[in-house]
Protein backbone atom coordinates (compact mmCIF):
# COMPACT_ATOMS: atom_id res chain seq x y z
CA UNK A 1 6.86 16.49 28.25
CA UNK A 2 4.03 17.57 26.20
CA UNK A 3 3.21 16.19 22.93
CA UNK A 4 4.17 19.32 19.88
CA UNK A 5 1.21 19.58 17.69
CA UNK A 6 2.89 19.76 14.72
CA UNK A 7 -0.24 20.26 12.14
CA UNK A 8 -1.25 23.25 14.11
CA UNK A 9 2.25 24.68 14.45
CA UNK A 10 2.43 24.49 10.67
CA UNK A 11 -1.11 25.67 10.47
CA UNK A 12 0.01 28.64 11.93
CA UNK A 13 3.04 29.94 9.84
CA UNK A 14 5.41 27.12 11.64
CA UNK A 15 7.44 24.46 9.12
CA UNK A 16 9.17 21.68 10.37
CA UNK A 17 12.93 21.71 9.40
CA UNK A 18 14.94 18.87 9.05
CA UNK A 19 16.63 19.68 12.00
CA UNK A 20 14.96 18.47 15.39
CA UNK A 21 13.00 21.25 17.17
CA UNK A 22 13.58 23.89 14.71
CA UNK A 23 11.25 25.38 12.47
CA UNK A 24 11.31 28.12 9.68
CA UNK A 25 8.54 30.80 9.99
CA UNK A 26 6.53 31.86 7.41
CA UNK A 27 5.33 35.80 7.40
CA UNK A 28 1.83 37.14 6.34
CA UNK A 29 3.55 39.28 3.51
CA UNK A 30 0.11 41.05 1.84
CA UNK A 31 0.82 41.82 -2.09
CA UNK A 32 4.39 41.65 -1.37
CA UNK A 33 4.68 44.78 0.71
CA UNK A 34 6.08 45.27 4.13
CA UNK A 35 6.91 48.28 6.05
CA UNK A 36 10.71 49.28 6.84
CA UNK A 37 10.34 48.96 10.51
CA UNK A 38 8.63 45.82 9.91
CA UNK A 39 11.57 44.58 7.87
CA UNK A 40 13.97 45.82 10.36
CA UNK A 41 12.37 43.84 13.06
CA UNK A 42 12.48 40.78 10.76
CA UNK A 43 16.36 41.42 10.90
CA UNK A 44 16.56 41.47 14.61
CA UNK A 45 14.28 38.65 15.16
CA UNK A 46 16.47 36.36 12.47
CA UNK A 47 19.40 37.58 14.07
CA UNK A 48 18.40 36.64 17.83
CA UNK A 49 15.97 33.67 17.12
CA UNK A 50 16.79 32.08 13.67
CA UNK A 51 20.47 31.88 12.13
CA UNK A 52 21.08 35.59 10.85
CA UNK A 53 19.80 35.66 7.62
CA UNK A 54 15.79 35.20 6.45
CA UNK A 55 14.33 33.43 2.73
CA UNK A 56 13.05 35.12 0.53
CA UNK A 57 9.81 32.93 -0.96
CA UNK A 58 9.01 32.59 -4.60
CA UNK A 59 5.36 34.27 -3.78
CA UNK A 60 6.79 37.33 -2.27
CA UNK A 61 6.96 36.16 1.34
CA UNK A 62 9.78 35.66 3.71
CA UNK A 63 10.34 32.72 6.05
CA UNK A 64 12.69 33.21 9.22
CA UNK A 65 14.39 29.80 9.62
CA UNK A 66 15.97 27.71 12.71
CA UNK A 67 13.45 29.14 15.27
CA UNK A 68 13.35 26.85 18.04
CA UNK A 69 10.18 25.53 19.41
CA UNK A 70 10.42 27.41 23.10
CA UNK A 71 10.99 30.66 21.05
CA UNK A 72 7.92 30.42 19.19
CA UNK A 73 6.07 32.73 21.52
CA UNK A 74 8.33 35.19 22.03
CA UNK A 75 8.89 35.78 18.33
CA UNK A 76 4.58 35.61 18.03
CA UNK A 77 5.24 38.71 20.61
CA UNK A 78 8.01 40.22 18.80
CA UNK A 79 6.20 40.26 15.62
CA UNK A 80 3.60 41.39 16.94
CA UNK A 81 5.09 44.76 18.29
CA UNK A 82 5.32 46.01 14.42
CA UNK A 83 2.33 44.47 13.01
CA UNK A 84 3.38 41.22 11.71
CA UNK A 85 1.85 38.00 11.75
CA UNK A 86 2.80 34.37 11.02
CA UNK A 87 1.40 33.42 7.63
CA UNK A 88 -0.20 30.28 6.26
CA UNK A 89 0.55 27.26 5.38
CA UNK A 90 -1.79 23.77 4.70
CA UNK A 91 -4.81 23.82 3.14
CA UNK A 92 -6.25 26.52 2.95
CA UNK A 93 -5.69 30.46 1.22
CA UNK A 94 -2.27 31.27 1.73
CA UNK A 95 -1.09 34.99 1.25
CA UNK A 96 -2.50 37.29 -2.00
CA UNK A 97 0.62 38.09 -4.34
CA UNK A 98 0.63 41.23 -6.39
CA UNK A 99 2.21 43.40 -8.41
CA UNK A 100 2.83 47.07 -7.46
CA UNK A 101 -0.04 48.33 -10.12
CA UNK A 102 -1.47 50.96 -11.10
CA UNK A 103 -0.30 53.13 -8.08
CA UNK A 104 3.20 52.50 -8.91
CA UNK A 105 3.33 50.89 -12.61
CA UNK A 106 2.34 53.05 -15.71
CA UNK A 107 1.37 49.93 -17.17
CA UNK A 108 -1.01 48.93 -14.77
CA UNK A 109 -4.56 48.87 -15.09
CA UNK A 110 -5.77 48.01 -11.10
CA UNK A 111 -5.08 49.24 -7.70
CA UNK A 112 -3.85 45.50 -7.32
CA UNK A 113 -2.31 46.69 -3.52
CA UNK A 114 -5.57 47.23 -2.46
CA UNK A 115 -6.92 44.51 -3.66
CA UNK A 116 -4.42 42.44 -2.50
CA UNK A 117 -5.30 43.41 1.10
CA UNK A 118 -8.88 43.19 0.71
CA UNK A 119 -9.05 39.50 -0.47
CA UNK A 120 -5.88 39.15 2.08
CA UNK A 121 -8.66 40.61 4.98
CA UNK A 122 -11.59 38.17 3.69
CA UNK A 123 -10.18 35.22 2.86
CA UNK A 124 -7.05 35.00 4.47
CA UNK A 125 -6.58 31.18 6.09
CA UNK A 126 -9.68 30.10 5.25
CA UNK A 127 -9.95 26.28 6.03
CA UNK A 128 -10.38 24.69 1.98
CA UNK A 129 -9.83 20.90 1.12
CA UNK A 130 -6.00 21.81 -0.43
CA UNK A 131 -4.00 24.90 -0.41
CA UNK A 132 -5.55 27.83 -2.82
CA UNK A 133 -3.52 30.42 -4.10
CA UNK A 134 -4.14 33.83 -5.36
CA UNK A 135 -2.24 36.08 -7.13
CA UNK A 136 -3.20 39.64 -8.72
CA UNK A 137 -1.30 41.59 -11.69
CA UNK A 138 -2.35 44.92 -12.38
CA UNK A 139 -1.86 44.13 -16.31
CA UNK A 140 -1.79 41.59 -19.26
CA UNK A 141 2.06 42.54 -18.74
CA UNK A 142 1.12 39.19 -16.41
CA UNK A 143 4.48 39.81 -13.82
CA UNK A 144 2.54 37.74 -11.30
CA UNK A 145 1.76 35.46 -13.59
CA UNK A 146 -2.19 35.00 -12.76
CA UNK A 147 -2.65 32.01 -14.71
CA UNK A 148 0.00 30.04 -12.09
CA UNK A 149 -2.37 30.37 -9.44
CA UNK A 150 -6.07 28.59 -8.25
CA UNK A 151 -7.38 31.92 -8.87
CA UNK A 152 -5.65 34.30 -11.10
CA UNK A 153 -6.37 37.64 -11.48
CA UNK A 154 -5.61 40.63 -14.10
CA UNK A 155 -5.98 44.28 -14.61
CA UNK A 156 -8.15 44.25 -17.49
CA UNK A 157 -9.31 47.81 -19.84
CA UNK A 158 -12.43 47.93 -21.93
CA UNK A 159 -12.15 50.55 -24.90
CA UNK A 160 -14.86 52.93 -26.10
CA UNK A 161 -13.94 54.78 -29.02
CA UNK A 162 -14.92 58.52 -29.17
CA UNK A 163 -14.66 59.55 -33.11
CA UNK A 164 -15.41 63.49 -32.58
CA UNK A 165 -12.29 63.19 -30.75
CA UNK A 166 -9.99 60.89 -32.64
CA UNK A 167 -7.15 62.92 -34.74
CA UNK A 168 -6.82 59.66 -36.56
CA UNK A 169 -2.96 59.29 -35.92
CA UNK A 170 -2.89 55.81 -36.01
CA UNK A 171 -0.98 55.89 -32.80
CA UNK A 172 -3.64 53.24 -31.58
CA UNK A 173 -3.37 50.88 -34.28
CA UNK A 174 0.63 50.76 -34.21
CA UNK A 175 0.73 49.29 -30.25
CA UNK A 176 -2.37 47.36 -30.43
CA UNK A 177 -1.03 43.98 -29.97
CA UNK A 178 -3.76 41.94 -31.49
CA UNK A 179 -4.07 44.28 -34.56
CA UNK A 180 -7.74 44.73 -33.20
CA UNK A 181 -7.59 48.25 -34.57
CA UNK A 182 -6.75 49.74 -38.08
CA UNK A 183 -6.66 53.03 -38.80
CA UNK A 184 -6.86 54.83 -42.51
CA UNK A 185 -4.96 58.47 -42.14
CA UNK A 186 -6.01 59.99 -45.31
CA UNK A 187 -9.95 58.91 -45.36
CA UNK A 188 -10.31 59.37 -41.32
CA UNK A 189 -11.35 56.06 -40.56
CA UNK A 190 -11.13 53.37 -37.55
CA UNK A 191 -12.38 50.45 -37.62
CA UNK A 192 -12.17 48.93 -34.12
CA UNK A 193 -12.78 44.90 -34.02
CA UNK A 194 -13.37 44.16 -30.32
CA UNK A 195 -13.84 40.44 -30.57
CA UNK A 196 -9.55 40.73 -31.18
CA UNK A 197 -9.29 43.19 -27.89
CA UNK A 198 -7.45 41.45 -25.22
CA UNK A 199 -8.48 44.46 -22.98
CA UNK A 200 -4.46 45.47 -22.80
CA UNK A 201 -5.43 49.17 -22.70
CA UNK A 202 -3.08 50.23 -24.77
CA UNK A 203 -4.78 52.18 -27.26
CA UNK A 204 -6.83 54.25 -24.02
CA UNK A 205 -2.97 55.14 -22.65
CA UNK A 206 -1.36 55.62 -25.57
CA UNK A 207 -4.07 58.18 -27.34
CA UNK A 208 -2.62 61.85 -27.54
CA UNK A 209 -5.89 62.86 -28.13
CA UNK A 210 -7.60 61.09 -25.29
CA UNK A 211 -10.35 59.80 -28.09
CA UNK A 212 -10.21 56.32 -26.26
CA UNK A 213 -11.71 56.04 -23.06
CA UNK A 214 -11.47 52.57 -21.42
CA UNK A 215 -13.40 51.07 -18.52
CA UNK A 216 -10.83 49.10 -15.75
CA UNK A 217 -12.24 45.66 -15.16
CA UNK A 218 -11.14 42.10 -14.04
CA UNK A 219 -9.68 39.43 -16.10
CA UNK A 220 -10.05 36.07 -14.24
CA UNK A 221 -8.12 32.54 -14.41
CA UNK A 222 -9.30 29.37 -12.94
CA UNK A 223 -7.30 26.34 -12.11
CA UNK A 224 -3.79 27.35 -12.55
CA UNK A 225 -0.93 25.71 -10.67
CA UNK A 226 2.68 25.07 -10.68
CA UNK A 227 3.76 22.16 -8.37
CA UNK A 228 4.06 18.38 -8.89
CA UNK A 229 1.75 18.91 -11.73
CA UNK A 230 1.58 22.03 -13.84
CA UNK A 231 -1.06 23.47 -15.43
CA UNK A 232 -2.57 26.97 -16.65
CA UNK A 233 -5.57 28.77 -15.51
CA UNK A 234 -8.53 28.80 -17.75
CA UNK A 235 -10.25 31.91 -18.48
CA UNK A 236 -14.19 31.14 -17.79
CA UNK A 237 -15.88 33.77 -18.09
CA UNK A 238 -15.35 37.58 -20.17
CA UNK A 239 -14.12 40.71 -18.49
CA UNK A 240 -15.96 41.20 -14.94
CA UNK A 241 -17.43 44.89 -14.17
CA UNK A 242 -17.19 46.15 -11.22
CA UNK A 243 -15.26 44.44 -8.19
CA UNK A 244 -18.29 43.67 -6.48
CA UNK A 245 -19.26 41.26 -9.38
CA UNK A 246 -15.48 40.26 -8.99
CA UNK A 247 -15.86 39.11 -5.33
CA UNK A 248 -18.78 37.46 -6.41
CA UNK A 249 -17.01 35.12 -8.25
CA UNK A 250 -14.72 35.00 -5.53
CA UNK A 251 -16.88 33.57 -3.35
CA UNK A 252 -18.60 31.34 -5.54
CA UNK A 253 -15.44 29.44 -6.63
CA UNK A 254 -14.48 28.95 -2.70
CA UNK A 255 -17.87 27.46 -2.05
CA UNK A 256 -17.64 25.58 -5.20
CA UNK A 257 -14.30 23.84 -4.29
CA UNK A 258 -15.78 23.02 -0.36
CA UNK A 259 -18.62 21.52 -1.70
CA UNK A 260 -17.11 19.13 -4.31
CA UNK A 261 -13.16 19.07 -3.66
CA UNK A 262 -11.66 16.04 -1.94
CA UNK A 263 -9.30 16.59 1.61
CA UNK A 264 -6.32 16.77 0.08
CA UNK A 265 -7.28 17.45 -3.83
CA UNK A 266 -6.24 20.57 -5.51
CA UNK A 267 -8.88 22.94 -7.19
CA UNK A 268 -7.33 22.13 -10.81
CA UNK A 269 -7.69 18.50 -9.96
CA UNK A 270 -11.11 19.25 -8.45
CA UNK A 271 -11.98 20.99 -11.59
CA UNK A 272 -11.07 17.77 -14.08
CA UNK A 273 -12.46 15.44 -11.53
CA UNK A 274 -16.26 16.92 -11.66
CA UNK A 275 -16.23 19.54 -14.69
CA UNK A 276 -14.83 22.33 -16.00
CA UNK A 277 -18.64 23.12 -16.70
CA UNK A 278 -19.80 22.71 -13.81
CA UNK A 279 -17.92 25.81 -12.30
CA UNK A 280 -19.19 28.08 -15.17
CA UNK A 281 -22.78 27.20 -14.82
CA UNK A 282 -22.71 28.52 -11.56
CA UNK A 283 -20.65 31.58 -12.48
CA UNK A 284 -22.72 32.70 -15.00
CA UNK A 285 -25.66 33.19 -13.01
CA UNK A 286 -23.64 35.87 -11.08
């Protein structure tokens, strides 16, 4: 009988159970989307393959459990027929989480689906000393939580002011959450103090008079993670213009942690091991 390779099984979307020979399968879930046909064929396979019911994951995936081992390439083939793959698991990126955004969310700031799929098509499995997470929220709402992750990323607005246009309501100043705006109604002025803007965009979407106009950017959080240890992203570097800047970073933080993280060593760990400093050096060149 040949000898299971379970590293590589797992590698591939496979997890050991407890129970001999059967394993619970992980899905590529991208932003935490997936097609109803796709879902329906998760049903079917569950219900022929696993035990009749899937897991929903606490990063917006789902894992089919009690496949057995000899199934394993038929349900490869059955996911395959809708456009589903096994997912990721060891170290290296697992599946990009994200909020619904700005397509979807009035709050949001990002097209964090697209997003999602584009760092989901570059980086997707990429072999990394420990498991590296991302997750994108299209706000500082923060439902993904970005600063839970190894990389962490927000919808982010920059505000420009346009006074020929400004009724001077004060409409601005009253949902400003940092108080980074104050406006006098009687002597028409605005005072606008953007060391206090936490790039929330609420002043640009709330203005009846359109007299803010904000710039979408990229809010970024380094670090973050939630396991046997907890800790919370850092924010490194200011608001990041455009997204080709953004995958910049991207890519420098990945090449960062293979060059000086240890097999087995998360990025936050990494991070406090060598120096914060170290990181930002490098990313402020960019």
């Amino acid at each position: 009988m040949a000898q299971v390779d379970y590293q590589e099984l797992k590698k591939g979307g496979f997890m050991k159970q407890v129970q001999k020979s059967r394993f619970s399968l992980r899905l590529r879930i991208v932003g935490g989307q997936i097609q109803a046909d796709q879902l329906q064929k998760v049903s079917e396979i569950a219900q022929k393959y696993g035990h009749g019911y899937i897991h929903m994951t606490s990063r917006q995936g789902i894992e089919i459990p009690f496949i057995k081992l000899e199934d394993i390439n038929a349900v490869k083939e059955e996911l395959s027929k809708v456009g589903l793959q096994p997912g990721a698991c060891g170290p290296r990126v697992r599946t990009v989480t994200a909020c619904q955004g700005e397509a979807i969310c009035p709050s949001g700031l990002i097209d964090t689906t697209a997003f999602a799929r584009e760092l989901d098509s570059k980086y997707f499995a990429l072999d990394l000393p420990h498991k590296f997470k991302f997750g994108i929220t299209g706000c500082l709402n923060n439902c993904l939580k970005a600063e839970e992750n190894d990389l962490g990323i927000k919808g982010g607005m920059k505000p420009v002011w346009q006074e020929e246009q400004c009724s001077f309501c004060g409409l601005c100043a009253a949902v400003c959450p940092t108080k980074a705006v104050a406006v006098k109604k009687n002597e028409k002025i605005l005072r606008f103090h953007e060391k206090d803007c936490i790039y929330c965009g609420k002043c640009v979407k709330s203005c009846p008079a359109e007299a803010w106009q904000g710039q979408s950017g990229f809010l970024v959080y380094f670090g973050g993670m939630f396991g046997n240890r907890i800790a919370t992203g850092q924010q490194l570097i200011p608001i990041i213009f455009p997204k080709d800047n953004l995958l910049k970073v991207i890519d420098t933080t990945l090449e960062f942690f293979k060059k000086h993280g240890n097999q087995g060593e998360r990025f936050r760990n990494t991070l406090d091991r060598v120096g914060w400093e170290l990181l930002q050096k490098e990313l402020e060149v960019i």
